[in-house]
Protein backbone atom coordinates (compact mmCIF):
# COMPACT_ATOMS: atom_id res chain seq x y z
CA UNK A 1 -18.14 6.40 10.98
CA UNK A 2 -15.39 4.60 9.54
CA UNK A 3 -14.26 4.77 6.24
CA UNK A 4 -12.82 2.24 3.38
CA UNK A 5 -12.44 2.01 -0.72
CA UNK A 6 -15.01 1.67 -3.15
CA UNK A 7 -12.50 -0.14 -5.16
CA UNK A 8 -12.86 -0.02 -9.35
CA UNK A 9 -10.58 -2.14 -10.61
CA UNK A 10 -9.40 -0.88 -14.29
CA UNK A 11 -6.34 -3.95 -14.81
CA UNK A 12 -3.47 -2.11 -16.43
CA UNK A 13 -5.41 0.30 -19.00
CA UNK A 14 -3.51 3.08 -19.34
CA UNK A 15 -0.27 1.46 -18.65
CA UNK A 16 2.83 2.54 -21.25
CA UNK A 17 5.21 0.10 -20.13
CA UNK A 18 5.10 -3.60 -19.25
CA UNK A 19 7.34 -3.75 -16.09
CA UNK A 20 8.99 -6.83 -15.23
CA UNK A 21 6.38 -8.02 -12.27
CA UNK A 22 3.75 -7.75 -14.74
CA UNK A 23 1.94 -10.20 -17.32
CA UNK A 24 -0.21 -8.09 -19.57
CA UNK A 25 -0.99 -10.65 -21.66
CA UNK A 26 -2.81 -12.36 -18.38
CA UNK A 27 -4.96 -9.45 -18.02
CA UNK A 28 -6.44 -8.55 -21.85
CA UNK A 29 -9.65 -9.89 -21.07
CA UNK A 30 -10.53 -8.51 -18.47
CA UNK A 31 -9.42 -4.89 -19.33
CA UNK A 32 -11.86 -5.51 -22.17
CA UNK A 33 -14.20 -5.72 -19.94
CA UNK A 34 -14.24 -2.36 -18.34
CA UNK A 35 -17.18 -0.26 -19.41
CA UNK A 36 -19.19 2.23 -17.62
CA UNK A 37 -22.01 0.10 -17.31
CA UNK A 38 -19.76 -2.36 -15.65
CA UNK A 39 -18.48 0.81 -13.40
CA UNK A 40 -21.95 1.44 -12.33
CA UNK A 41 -22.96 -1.83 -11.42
CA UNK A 42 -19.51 -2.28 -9.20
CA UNK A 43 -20.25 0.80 -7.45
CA UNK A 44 -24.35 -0.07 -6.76
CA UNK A 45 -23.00 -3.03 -5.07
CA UNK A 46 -20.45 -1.00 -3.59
CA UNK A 47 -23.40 1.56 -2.39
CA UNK A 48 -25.65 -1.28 -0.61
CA UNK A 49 -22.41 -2.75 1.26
CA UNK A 50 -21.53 0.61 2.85
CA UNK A 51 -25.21 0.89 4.29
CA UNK A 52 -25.76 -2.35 5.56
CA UNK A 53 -21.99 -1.72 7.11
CA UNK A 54 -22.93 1.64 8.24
CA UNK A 55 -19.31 3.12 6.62
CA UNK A 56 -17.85 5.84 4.17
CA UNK A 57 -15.76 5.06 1.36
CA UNK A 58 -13.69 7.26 -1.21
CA UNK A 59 -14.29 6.16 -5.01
CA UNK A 60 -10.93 3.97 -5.84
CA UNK A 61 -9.89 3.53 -9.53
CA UNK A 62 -7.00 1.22 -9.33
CA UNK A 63 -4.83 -1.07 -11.26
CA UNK A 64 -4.39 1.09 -14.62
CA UNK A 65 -2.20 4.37 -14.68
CA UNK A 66 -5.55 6.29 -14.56
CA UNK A 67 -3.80 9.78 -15.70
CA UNK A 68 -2.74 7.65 -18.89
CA UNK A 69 -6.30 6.86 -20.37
CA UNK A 70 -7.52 7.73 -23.09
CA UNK A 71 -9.06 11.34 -21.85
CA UNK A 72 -12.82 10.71 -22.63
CA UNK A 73 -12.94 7.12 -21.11
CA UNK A 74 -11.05 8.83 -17.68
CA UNK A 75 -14.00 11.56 -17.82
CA UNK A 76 -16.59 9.06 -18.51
CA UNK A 77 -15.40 7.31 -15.45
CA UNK A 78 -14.99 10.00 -13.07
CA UNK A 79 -18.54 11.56 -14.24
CA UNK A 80 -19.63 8.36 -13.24
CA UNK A 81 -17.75 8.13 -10.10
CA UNK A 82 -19.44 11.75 -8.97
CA UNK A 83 -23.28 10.74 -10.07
CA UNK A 84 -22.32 8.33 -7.12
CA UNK A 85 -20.90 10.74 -4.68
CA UNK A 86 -24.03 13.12 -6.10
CA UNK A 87 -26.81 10.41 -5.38
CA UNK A 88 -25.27 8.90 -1.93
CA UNK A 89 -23.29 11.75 -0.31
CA UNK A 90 -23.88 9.85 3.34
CA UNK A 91 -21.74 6.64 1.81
CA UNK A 92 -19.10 8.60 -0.87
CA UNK A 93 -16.63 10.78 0.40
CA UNK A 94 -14.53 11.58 -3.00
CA UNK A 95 -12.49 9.78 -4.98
CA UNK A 96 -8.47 8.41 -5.45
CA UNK A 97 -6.76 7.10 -8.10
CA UNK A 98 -3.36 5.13 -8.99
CA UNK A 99 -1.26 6.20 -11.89
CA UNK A 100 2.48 6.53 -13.02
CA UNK A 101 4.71 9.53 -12.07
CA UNK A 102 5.51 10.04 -15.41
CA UNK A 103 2.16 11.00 -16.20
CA UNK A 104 1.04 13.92 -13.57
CA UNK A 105 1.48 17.22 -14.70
CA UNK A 106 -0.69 20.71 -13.99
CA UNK A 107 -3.14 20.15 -16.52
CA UNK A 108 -4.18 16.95 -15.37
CA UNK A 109 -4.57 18.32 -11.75
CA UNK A 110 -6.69 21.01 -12.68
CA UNK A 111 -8.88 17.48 -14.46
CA UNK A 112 -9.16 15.63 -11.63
CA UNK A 113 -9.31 18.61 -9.12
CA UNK A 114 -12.45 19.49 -11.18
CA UNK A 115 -14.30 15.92 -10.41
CA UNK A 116 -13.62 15.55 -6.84
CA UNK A 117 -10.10 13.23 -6.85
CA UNK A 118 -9.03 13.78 -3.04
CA UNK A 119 -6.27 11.72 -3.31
CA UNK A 120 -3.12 10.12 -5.96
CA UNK A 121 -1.67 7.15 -5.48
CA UNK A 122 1.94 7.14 -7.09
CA UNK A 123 3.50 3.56 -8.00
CA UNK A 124 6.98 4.99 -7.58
CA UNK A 125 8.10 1.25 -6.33
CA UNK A 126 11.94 2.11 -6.19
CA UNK A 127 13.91 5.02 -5.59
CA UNK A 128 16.79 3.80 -6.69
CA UNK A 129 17.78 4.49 -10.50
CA UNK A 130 19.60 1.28 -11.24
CA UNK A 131 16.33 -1.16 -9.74
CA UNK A 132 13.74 1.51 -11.75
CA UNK A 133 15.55 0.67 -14.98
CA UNK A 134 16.57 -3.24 -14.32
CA UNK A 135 12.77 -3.24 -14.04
CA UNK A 136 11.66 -1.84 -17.14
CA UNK A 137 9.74 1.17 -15.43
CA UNK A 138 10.14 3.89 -17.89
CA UNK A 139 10.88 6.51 -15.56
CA UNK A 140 13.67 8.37 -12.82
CA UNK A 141 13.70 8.80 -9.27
CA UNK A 142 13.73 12.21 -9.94
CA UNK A 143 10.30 11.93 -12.01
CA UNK A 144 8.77 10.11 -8.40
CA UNK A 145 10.46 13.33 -6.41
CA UNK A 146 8.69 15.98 -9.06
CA UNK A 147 5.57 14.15 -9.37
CA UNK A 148 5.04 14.11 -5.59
CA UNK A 149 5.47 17.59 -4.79
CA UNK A 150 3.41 18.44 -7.38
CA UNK A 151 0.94 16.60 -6.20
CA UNK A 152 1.34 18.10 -2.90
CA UNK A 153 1.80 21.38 -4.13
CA UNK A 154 -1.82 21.39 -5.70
CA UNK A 155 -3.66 20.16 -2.28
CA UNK A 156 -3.92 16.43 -3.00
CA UNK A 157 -3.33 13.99 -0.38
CA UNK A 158 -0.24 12.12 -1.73
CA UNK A 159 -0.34 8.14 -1.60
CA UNK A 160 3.07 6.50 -2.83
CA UNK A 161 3.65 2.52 -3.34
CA UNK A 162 6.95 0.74 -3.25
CA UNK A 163 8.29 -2.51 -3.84
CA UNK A 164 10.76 -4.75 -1.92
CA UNK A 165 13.16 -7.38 -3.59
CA UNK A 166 12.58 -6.35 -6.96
CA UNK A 167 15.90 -7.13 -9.96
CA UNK A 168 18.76 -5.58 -8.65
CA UNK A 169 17.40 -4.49 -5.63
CA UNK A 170 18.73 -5.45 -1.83
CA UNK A 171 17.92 -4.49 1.62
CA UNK A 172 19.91 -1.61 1.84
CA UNK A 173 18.36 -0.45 -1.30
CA UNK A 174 14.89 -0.73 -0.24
CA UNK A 175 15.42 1.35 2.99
CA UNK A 176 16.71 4.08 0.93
CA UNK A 177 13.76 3.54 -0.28
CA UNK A 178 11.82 4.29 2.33
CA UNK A 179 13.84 7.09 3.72
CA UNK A 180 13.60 9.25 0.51
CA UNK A 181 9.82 8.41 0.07
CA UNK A 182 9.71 9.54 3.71
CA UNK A 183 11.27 12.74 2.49
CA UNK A 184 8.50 13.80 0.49
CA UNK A 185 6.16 13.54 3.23
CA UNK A 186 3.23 11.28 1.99
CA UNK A 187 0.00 11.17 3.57
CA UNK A 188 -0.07 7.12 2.75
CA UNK A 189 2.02 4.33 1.99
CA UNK A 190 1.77 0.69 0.31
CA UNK A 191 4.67 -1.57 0.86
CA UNK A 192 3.98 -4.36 -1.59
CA UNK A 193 7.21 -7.11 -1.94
CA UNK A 194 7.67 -8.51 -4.77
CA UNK A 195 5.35 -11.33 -6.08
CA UNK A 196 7.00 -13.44 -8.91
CA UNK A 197 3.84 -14.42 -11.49
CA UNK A 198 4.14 -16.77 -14.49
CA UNK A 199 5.20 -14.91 -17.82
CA UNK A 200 6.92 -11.99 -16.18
CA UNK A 201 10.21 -10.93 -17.12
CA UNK A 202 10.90 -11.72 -13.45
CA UNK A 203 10.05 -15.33 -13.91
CA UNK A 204 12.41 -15.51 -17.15
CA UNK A 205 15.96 -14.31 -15.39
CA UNK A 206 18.16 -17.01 -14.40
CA UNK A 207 17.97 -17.29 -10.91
CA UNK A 208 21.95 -17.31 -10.49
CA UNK A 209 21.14 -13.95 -11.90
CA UNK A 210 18.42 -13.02 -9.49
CA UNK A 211 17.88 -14.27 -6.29
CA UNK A 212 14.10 -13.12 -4.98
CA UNK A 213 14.40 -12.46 -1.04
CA UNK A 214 13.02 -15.33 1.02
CA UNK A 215 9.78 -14.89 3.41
CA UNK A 216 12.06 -14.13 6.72
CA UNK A 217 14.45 -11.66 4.61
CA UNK A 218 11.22 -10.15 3.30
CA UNK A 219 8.99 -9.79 7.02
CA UNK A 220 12.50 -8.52 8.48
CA UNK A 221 12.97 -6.02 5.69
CA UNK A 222 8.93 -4.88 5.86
CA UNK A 223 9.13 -4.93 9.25
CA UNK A 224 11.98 -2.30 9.42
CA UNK A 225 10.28 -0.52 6.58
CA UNK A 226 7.41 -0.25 8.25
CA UNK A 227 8.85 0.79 11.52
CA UNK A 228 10.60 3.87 10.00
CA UNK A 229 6.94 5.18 8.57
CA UNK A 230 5.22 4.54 11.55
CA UNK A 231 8.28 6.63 13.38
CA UNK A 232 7.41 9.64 10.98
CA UNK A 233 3.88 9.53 10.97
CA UNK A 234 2.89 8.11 7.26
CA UNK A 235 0.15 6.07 7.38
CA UNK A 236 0.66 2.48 6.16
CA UNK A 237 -2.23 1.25 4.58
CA UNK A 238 -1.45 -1.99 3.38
CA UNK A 239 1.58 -4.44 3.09
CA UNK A 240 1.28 -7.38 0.20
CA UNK A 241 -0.81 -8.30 -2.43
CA UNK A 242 -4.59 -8.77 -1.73
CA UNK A 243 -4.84 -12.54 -2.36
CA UNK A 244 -6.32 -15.17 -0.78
CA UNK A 245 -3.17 -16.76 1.72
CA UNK A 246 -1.16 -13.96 1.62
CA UNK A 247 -0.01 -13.05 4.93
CA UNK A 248 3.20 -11.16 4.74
CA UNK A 249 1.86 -8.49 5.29
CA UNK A 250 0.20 -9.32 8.98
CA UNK A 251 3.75 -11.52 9.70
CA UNK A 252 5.67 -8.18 8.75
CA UNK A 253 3.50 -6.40 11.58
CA UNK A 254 3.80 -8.59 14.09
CA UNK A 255 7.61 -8.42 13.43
CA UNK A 256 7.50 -4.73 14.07
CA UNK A 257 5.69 -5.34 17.39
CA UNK A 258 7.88 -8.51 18.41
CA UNK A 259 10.89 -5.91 17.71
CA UNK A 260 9.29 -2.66 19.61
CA UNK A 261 8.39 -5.00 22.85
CA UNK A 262 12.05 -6.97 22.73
CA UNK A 263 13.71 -3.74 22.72
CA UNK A 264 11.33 -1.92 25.63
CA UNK A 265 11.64 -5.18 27.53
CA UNK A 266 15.58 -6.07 27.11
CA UNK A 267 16.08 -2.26 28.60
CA UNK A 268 13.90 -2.59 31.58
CA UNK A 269 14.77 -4.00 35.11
CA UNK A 270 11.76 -6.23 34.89
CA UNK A 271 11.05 -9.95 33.18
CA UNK A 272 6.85 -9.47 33.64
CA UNK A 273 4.60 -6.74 31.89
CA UNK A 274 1.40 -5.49 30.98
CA UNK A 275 0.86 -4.69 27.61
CA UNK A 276 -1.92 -2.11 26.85
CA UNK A 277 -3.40 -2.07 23.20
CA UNK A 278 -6.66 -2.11 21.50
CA UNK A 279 -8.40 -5.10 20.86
CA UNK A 280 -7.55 -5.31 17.00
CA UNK A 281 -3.94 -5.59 17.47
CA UNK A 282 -4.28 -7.68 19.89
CA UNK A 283 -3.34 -10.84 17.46
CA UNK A 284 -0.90 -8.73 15.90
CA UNK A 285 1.07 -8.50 18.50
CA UNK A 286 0.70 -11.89 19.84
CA UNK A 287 1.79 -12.64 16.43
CA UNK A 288 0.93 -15.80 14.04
CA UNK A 289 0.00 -18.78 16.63
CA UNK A 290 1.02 -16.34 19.66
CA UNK A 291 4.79 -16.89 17.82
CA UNK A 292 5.60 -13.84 19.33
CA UNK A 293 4.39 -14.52 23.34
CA UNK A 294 6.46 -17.86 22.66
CA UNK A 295 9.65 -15.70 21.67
CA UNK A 296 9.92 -13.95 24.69
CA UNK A 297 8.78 -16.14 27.27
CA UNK A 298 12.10 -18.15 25.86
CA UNK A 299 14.07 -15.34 26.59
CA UNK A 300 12.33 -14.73 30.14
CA UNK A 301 9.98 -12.08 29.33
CA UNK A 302 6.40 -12.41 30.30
CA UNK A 303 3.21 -10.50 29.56
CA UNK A 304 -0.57 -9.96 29.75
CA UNK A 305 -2.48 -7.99 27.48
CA UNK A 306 -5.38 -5.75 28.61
CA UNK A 307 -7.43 -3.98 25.80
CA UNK A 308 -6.97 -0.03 25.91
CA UNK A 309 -9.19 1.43 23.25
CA UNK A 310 -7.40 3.44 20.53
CA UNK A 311 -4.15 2.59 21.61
CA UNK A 312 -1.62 0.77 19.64
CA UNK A 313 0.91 -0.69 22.06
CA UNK A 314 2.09 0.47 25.47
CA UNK A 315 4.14 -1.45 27.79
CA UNK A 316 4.53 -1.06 31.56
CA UNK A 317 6.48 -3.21 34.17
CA UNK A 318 4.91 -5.10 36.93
């Protein structure tokens, strides 16, 4: 049975610090809005779409620094999260959160290790000192490091989040990045670039001050990024934003594919293939309007694609 997020959005409640991708001020009403009540009506809805899709799904609390709440609100929600998990055991598996790394420690373990949290989502976003405090995030790379082998240390499976073209940050920045967040050995990964919204610090720096990456420096860069988890087996779960028209993250993963076929095919004797896959990657690897089949035809390479359950790409020449 396959499995997905019973997402509970709690909008920046919680959160210490205003960092400079985000607009608080955007976002007051609807953190006021964020009651238990509210909490048990998301997740009733939540409960009916699993059956009638026949899936699993962890308890999410995301968007606030849920280890930063005010302590009985985050045990209010988490009693409520395991009534759920009590009354529908066939639909809830557990539950994850998202918080800061500057607020984990033992004690709070122990918390959510006593209501069922399975997994903890760090926003570490940079590894790189300079980028973490050009970006107003209130904590170290080392604090990310600590937080994560805690984290580890106690049994939780460790999610971490970063960000790409951030102030002050640059390609090479962002795949140190990646390579230290590889280090720590997380179970999961977000890759979310940088979104500029109105009323951000972001929006307010000069821009011959800071110069955001453009779309084709950005699906390079996440498809690298991407390539280099995938290579050390940490699970990318998404890349981008969740908004409507936001594809970045599906034109980053088609880049990784265009890449991994160029360089198989550029090596080999032969100009025609067969490309084995399953069927939902099939697009992917096509890529956006078959951009990718179009690519390589130009440079003499052909290909069919025959569907290969469970398999994510393998190549053979004809």
């Amino acid at each position: 049975m396959k499995r997905t997020n019973a997402s509970v959005f709690i909008p920046h409640l919680g959160c210490p610090h205003e960092c400079s991708f985000c607009n608080k001020d955007a976002i007051t009403e609807a953190e006021k809005s964020i009651t238990i009540t509210n909490v048990t009506d998301v997740l009733e809805n939540h409960a009916r779409s699993l059956r009638r899709r026949n899936m699993t799904a962890e308890i999410a609390f995301f968007g606030g620094t849920f280890t930063a709440l005010e302590p009985d609100y985050r045990v209010g929600l988490l009693k409520t999260a395991n009534e759920f998990i009590t009354l529908y055991p066939e639909l809830f598996v557990g539950i994850r959160c998202s918080t800061r790394p500057d607020y984990i420690n033992e004690e709070v373990l122990r918390q959510l290790r006593e209501y069922n949290v399975n997994a903890i989502e760090l926003g570490a976003q940079s590894l790189d000192n300079e980028v973490l405090e050009a970006n107003n995030r209130g904590h170290t790379a080392d604090d990310v490091r600590a937080a994560a082998k805690l984290i580890k240390a106690q049994g939780f499976e460790l999610g971490l989040q970063m960000m790409t073209g951030l102030y002050k940050d640059s390609a090479a920045k962002s795949l140190y990045t990646c390579d230290e967040l590889i280090k720590l050995k997380p179970d999961t990964v977000r890759i979310y670039p940088t979104v500029i919204f109105k009323g951000t610090q972001l929006a307010k720096i000069p821009r011959r001050d800071y110069k955001p990456f453009t779309e084709e420096e950005t699906i390079a860069l996440c498809a690298e990024i991407y390539a280099r988890f995938v290579q050390n087996n940490v699970r990318v779960i998404r890349i981008g934003l969740n908004y409507p028209g936001n594809v970045i993250g599906e034109l980053s993963i088609s880049r990784y594919y265009y890449n991994k076929m160029l360089d198989f095919m550029s090596k080999s004797n032969g100009t025609k293939f067969k490309v084995f896959t399953d069927k939902h990657n099939i697009s992917k690897i096509n890529g956006h309007k078959c951009e990718n089949k179009h690519k390589l035809e130009k440079l003499g390479f052909m290909y069919k694609i025959k569907e290969k359950q469970n398999t994510e790409l393998e190549i053979h020449v004809l």
